[in-house]
C-alpha atoms as a PDB file:
ATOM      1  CA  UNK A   1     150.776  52.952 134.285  1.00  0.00           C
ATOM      2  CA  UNK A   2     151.898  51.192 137.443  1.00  0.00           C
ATOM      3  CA  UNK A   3     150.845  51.923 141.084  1.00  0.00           C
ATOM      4  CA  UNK A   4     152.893  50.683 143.917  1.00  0.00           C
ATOM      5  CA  UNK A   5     150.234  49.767 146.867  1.00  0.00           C
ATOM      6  CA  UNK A   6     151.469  49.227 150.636  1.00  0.00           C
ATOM      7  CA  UNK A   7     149.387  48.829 153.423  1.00  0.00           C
ATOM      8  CA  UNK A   8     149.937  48.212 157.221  1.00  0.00           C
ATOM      9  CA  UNK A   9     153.652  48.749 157.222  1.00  0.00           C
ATOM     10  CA  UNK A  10     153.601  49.816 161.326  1.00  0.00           C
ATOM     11  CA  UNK A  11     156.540  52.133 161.146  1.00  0.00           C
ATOM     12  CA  UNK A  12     158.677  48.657 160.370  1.00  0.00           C
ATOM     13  CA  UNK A  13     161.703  48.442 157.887  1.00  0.00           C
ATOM     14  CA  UNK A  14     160.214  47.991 154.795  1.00  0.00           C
ATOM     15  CA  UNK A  15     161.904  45.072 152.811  1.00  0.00           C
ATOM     16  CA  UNK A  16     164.765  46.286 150.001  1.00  0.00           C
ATOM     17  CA  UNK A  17     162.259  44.235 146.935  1.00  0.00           C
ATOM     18  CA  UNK A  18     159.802  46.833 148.334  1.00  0.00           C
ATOM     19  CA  UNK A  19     161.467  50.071 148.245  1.00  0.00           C
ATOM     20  CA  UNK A  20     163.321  48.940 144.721  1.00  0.00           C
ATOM     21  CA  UNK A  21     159.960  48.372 143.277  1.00  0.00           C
ATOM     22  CA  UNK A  22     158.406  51.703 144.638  1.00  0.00           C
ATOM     23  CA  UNK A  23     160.932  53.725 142.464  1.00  0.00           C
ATOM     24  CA  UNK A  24     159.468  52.599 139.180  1.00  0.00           C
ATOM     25  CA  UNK A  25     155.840  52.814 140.028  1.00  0.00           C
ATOM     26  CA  UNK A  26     153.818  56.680 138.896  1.00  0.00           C
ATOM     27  CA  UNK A  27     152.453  56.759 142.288  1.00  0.00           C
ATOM     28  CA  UNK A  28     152.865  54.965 145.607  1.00  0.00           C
ATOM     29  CA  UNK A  29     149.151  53.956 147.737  1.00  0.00           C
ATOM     30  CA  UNK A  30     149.484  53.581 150.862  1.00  0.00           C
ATOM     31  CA  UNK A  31     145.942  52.173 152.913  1.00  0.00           C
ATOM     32  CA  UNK A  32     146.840  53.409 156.328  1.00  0.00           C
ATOM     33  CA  UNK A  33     148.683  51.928 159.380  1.00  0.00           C
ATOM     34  CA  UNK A  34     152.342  53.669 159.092  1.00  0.00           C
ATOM     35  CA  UNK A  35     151.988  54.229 162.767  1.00  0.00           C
ATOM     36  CA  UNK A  36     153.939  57.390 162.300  1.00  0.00           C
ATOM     37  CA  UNK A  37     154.057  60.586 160.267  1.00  0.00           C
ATOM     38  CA  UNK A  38     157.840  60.018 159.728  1.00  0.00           C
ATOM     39  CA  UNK A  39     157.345  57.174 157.551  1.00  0.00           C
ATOM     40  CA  UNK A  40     154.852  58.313 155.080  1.00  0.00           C
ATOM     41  CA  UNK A  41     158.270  61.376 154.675  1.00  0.00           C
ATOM     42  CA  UNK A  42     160.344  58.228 154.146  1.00  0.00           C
ATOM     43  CA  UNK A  43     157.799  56.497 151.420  1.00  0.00           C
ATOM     44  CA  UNK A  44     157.941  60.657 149.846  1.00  0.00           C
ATOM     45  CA  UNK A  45     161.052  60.888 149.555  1.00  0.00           C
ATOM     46  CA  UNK A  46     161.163  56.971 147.624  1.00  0.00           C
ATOM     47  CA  UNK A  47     158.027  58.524 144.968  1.00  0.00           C
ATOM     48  CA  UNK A  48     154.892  60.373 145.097  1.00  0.00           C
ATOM     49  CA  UNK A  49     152.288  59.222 147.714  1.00  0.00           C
ATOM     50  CA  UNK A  50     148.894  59.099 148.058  1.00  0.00           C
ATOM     51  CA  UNK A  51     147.370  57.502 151.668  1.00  0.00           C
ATOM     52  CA  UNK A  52     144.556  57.709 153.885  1.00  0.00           C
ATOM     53  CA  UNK A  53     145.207  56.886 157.698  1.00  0.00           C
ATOM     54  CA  UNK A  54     144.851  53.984 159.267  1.00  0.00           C
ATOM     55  CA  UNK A  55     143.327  52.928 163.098  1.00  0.00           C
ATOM     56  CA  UNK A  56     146.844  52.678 164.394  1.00  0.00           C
ATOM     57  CA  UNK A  57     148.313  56.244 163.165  1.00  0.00           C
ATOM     58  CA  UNK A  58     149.175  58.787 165.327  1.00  0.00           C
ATOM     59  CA  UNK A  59     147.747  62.256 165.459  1.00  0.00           C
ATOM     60  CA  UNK A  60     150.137  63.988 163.572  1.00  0.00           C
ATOM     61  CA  UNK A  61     148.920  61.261 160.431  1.00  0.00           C
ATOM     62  CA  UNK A  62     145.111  61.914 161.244  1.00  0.00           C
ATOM     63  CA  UNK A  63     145.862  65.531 160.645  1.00  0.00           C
ATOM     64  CA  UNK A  64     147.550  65.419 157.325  1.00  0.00           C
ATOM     65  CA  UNK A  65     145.695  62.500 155.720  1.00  0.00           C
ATOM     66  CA  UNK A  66     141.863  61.692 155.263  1.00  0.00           C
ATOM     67  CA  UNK A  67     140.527  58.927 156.642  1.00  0.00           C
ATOM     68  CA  UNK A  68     139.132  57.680 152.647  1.00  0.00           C
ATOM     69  CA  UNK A  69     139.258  59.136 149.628  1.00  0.00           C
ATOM     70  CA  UNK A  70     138.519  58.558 146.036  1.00  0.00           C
ATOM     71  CA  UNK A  71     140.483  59.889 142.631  1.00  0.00           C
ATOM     72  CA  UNK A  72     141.259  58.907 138.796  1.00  0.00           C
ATOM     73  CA  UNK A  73     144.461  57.758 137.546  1.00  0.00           C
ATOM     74  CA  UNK A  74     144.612  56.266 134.187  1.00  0.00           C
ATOM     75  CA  UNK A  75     140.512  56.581 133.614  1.00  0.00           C
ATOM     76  CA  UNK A  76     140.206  54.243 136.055  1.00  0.00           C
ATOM     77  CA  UNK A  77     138.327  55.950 139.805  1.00  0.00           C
ATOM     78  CA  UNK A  78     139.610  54.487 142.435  1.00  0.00           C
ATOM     79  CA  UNK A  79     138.842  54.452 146.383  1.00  0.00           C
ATOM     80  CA  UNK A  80     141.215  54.016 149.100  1.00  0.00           C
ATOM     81  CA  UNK A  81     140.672  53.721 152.989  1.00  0.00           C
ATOM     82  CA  UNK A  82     142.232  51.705 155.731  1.00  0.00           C
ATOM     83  CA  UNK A  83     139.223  49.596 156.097  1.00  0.00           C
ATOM     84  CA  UNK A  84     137.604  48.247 160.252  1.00  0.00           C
ATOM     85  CA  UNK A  85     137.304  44.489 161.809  1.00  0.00           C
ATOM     86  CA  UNK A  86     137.815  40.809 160.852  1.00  0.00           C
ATOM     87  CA  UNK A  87     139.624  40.249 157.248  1.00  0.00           C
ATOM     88  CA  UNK A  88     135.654  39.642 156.622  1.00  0.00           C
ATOM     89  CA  UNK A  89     133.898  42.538 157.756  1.00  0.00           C
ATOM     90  CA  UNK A  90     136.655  44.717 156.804  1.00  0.00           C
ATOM     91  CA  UNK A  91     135.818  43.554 153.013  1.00  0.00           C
ATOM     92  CA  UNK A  92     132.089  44.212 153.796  1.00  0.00           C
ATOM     93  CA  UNK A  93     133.292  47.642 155.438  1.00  0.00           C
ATOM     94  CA  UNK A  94     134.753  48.849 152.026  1.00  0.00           C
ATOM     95  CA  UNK A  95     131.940  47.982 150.091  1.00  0.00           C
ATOM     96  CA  UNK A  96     129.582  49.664 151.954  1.00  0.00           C
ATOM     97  CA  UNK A  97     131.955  53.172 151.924  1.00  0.00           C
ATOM     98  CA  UNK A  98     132.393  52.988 148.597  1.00  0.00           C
ATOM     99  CA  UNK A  99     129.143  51.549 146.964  1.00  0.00           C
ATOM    100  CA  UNK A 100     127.136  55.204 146.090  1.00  0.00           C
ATOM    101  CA  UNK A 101     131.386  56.257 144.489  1.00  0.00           C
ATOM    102  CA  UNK A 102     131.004  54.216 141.434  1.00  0.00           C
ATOM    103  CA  UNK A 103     134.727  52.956 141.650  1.00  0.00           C
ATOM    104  CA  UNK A 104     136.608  50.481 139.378  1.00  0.00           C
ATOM    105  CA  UNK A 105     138.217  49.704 142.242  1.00  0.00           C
ATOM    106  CA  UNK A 106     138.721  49.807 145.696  1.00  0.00           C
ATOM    107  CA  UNK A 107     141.916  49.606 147.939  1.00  0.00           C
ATOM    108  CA  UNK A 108     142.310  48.673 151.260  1.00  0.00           C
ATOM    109  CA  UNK A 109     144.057  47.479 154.039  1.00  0.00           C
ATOM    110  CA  UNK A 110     143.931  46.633 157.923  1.00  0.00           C
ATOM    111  CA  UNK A 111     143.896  43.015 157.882  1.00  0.00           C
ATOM    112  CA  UNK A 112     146.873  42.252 157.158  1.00  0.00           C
ATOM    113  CA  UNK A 113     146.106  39.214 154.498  1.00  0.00           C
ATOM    114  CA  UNK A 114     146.290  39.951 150.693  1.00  0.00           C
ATOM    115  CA  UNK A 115     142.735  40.227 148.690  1.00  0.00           C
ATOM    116  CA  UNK A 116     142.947  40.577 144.874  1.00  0.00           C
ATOM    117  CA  UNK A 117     139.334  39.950 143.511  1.00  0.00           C
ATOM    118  CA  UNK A 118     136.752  41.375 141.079  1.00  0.00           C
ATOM    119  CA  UNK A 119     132.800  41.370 142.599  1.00  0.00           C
ATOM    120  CA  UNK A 120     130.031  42.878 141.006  1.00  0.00           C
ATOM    121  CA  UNK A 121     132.459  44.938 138.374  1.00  0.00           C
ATOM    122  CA  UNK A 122     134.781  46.357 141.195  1.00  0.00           C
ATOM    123  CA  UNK A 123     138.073  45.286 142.078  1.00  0.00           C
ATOM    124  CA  UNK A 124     138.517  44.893 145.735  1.00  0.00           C
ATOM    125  CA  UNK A 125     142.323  45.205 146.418  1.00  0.00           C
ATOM    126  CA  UNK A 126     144.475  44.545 149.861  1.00  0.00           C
ATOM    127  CA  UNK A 127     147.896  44.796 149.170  1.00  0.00           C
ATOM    128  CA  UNK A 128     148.485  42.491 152.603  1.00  0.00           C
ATOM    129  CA  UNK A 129     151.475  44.162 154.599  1.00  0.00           C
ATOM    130  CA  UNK A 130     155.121  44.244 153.634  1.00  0.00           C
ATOM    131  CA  UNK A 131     156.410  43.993 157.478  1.00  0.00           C
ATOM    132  CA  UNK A 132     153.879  41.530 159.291  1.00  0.00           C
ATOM    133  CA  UNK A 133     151.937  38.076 158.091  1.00  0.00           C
ATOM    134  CA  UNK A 134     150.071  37.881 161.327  1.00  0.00           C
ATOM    135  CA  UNK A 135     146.765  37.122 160.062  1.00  0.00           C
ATOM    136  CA  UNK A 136     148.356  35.968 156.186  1.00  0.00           C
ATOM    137  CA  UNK A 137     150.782  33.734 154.751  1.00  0.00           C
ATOM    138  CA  UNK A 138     153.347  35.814 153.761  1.00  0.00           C
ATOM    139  CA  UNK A 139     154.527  39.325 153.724  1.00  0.00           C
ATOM    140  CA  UNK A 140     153.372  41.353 150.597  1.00  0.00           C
ATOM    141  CA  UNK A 141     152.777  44.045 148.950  1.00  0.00           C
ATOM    142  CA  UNK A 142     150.680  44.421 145.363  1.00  0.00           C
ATOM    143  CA  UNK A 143     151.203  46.004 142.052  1.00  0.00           C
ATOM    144  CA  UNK A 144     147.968  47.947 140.029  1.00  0.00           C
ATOM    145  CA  UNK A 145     148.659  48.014 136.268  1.00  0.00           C
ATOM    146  CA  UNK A 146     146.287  50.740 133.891  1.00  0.00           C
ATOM    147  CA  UNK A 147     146.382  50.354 130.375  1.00  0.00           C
ATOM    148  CA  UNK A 148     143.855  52.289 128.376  1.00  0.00           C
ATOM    149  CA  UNK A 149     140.958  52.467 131.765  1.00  0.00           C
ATOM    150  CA  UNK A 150     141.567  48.893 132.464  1.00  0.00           C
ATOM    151  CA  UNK A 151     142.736  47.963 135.920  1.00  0.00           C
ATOM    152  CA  UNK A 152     144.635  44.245 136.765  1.00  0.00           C
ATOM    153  CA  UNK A 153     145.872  43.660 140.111  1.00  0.00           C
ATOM    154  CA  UNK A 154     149.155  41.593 141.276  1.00  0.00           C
ATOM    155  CA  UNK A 155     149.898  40.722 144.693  1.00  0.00           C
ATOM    156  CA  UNK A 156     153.835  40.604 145.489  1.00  0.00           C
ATOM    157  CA  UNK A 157     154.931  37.988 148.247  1.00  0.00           C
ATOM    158  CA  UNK A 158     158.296  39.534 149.612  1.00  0.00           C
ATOM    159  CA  UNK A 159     160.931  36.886 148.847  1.00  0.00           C
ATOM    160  CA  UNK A 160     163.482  37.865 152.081  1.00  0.00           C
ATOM    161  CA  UNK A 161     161.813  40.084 154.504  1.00  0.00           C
ATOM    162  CA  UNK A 162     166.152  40.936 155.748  1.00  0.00           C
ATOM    163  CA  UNK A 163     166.718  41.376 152.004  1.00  0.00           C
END
């Protein structure tokens, strides 16, 4: 089973690698930041979606999305939220929602810079964003494979951001 995770996209064109890889994923994550409710229709109308809003979504987005949330796909639970401060103490800021949920892994977003690393039997996941490398080195997006309720993580750096 592959999962398609996005993050921080800002209501920007999202890169043609992107939207060609979201049509043969199960399920599309996105962490929050869209900016607006029109482009989580877009990513719906690409695949099935599952997102949590983000600090810079508008209210239409904080109505129809939580703000975190936790579910199973594959036997493997899994939390998602947008995530709050410095690359740093937004990792710290996950870990602290999510340590009493028992997740295999956790997915987040807001800063912008790719994470893809296993700590104390949790994978901590930031799929970077597809549209911006402010605070990383390259655009990106990331791939979750499940096979038989193991997780493995793959970050995607977008080749041409016009392609």
């Amino acid at each position: 089973m592959k999962i398609g995770v996005v993050s921080d996209t800002h209501s920007r064109s999202l890169p043609k690698q992107l939207i060609d890889e979201l049509k043969n994923v199960e399920l599309i994550v996105h962490a929050g930041d869209f900016c607006s409710a029109e482009d989580l229709r877009m990513l719906k109308k690409i695949n099935e979606v599952r997102a949590v809003f983000g600090n810079m979504d508008d209210l239409e987005l904080r109505r129809m999305l939580p703000e975190s949330d936790v579910f199973e796909m594959g036997g493997v639970k899994i939390g998602l939220c947008h995530g709050k401060g410095s690359p740093a103490a937004s990792l710290e800021f996950v870990k602290n929602r999510f340590k009493n949920d028992k997740v295999d892994v956790v997915i987040y977003g807001h800063s912008h810079k790719s994470f893809n690393e296993v700590m104390d039997n949790v994978l901590y996941f930031n799929p970077g964003s597809p549209t911006d490398k402010i605070r990383g080195p390259h655009c990106s997006y990331g791939i979750l494979e499940i096979n038989k309720g193991k997780v493995s993580g793959k970050i995607i750096k977008i080749k041409d951001q016009n392609g």
